[in-house]
C-alpha atoms as a PDB file:
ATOM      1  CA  UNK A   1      -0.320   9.096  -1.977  1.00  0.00           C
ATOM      2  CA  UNK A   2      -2.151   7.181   0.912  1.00  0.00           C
ATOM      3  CA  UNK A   3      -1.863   3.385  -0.560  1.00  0.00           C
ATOM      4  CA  UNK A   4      -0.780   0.612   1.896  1.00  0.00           C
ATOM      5  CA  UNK A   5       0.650  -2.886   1.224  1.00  0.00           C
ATOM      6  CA  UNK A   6       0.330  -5.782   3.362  1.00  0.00           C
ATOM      7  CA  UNK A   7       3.113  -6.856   5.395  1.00  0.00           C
ATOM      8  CA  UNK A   8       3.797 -10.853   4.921  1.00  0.00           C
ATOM      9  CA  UNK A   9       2.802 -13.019   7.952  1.00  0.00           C
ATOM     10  CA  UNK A  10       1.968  -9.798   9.901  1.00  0.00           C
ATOM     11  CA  UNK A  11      -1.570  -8.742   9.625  1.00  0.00           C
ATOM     12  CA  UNK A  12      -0.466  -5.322   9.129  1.00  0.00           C
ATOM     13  CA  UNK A  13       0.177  -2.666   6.338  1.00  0.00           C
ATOM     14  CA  UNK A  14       2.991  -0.401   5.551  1.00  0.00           C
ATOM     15  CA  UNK A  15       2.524   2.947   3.982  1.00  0.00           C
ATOM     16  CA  UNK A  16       4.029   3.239   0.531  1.00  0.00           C
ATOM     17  CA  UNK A  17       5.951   6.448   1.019  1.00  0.00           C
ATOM     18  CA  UNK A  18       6.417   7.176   4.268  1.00  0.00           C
ATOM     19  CA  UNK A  19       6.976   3.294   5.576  1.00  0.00           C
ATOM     20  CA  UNK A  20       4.537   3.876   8.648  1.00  0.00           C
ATOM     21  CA  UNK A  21       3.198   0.196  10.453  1.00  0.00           C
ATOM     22  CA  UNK A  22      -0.690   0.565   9.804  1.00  0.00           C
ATOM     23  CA  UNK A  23      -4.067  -1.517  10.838  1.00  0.00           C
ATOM     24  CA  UNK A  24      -7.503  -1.318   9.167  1.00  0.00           C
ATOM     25  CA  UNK A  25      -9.813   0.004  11.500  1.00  0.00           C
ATOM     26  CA  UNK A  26     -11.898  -2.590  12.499  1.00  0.00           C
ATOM     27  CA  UNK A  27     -15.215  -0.273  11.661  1.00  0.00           C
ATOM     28  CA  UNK A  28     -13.869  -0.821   7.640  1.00  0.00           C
ATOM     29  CA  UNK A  29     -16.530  -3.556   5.332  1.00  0.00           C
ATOM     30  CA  UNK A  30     -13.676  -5.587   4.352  1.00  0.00           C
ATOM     31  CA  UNK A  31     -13.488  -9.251   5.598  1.00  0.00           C
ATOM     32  CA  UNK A  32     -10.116  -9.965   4.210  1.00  0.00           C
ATOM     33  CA  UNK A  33      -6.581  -8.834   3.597  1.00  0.00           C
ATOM     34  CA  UNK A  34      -6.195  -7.574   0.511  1.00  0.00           C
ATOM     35  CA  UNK A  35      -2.348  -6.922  -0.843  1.00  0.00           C
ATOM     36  CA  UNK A  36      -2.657  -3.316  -1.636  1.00  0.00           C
ATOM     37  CA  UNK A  37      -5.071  -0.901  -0.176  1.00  0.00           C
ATOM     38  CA  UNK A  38      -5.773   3.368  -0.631  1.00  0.00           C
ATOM     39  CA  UNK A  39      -7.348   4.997   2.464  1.00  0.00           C
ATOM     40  CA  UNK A  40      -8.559   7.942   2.884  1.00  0.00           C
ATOM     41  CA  UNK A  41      -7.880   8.558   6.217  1.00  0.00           C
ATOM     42  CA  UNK A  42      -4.938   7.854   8.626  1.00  0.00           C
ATOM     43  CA  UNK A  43      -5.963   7.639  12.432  1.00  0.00           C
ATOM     44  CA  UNK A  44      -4.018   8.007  15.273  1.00  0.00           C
ATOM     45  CA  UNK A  45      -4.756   6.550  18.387  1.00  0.00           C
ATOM     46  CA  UNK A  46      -2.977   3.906  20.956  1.00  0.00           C
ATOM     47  CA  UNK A  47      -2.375   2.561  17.308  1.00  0.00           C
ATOM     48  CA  UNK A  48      -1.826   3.642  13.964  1.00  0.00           C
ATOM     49  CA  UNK A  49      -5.065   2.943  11.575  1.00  0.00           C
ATOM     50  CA  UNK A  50      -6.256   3.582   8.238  1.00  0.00           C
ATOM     51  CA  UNK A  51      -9.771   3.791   7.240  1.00  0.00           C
ATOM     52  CA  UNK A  52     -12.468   4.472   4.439  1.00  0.00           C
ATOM     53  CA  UNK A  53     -10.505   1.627   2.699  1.00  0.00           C
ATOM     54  CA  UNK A  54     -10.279   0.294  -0.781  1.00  0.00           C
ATOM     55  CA  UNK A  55      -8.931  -2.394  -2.331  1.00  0.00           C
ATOM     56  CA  UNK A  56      -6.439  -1.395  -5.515  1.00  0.00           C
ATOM     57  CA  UNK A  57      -4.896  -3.394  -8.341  1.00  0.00           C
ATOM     58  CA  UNK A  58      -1.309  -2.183  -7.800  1.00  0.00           C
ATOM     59  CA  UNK A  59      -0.942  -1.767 -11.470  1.00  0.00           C
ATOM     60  CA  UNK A  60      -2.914   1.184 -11.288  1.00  0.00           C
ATOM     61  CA  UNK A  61      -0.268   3.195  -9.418  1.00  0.00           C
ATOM     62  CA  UNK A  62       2.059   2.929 -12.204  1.00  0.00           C
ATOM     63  CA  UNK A  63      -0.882   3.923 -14.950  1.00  0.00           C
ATOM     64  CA  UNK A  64      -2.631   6.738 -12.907  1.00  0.00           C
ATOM     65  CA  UNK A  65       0.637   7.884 -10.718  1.00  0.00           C
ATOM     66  CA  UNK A  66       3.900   6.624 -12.846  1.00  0.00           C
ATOM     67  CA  UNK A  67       6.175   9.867 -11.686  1.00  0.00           C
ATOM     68  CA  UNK A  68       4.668   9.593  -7.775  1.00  0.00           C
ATOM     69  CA  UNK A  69       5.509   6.172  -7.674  1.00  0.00           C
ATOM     70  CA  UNK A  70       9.140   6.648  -9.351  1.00  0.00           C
ATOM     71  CA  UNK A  71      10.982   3.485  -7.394  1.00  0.00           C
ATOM     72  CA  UNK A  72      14.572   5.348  -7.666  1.00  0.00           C
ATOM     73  CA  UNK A  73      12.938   7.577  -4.870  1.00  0.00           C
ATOM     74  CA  UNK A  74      11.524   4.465  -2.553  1.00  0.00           C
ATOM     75  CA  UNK A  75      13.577   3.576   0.142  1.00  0.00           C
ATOM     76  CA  UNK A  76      15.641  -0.193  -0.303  1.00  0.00           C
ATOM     77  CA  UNK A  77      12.689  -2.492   1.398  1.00  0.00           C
ATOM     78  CA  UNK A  78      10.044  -4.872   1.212  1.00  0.00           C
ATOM     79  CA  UNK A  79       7.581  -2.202  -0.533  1.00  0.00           C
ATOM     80  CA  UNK A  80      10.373  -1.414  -3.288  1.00  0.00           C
ATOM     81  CA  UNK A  81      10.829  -5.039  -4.640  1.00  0.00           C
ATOM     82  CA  UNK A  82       7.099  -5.324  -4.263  1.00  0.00           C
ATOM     83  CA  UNK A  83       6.520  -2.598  -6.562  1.00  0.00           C
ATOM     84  CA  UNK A  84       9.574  -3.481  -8.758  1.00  0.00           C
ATOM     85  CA  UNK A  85       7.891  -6.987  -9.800  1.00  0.00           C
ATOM     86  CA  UNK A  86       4.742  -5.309 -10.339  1.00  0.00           C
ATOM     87  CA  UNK A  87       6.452  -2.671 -12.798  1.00  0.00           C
ATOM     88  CA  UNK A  88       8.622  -5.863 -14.135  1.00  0.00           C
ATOM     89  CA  UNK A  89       4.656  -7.565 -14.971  1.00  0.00           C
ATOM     90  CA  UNK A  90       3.386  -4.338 -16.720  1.00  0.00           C
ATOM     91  CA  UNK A  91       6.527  -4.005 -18.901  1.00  0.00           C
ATOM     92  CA  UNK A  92       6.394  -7.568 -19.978  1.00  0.00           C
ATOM     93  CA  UNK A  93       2.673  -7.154 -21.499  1.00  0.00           C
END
């Protein structure tokens, strides 16, 4: 439920579900962007952060989570056709 993706060109992350414009917190150990992240917390403050971050294979959403991650239920956006070329990947193997 709390996974992230990177926004293209942006620096910051949208929420999967809930399509909410995120930052790492700066106090997180990665040095890089990663594509896909899960947090474990969500922090509110003169800017929207995530934190205790890890970086995720997004195929894993679709082999832990397959019915949470159902794509007729995700909004038409950026997230959706991200996840819908992932899914495209998996079924081709």
């Amino acid at each position: 439920m709390q996974v992230a993706s990177q926004q293209r060109g942006t620096g910051t992350y949208v929420t999967l579900k809930d399509d909410q414009i995120v930052l790492m917190h700066p106090s997180n150990c990665i040095d890089y962007k990663p594509e896909f992240v899960m947090y474990n917390e969500f922090m509110l403050t003169s800017k929207n952060y995530i934190r205790t971050v890890l970086v995720i294979d997004p195929e894993w959403l679709f082999e832990v989570a397959s019915n949470y991650f159902d794509l007729d239920e995700f909004p038409n956006s950026e997230v959706k056709r991200k996840l819908e070329r992932i899914k495209a990947k998996i079924a081709k193997k």
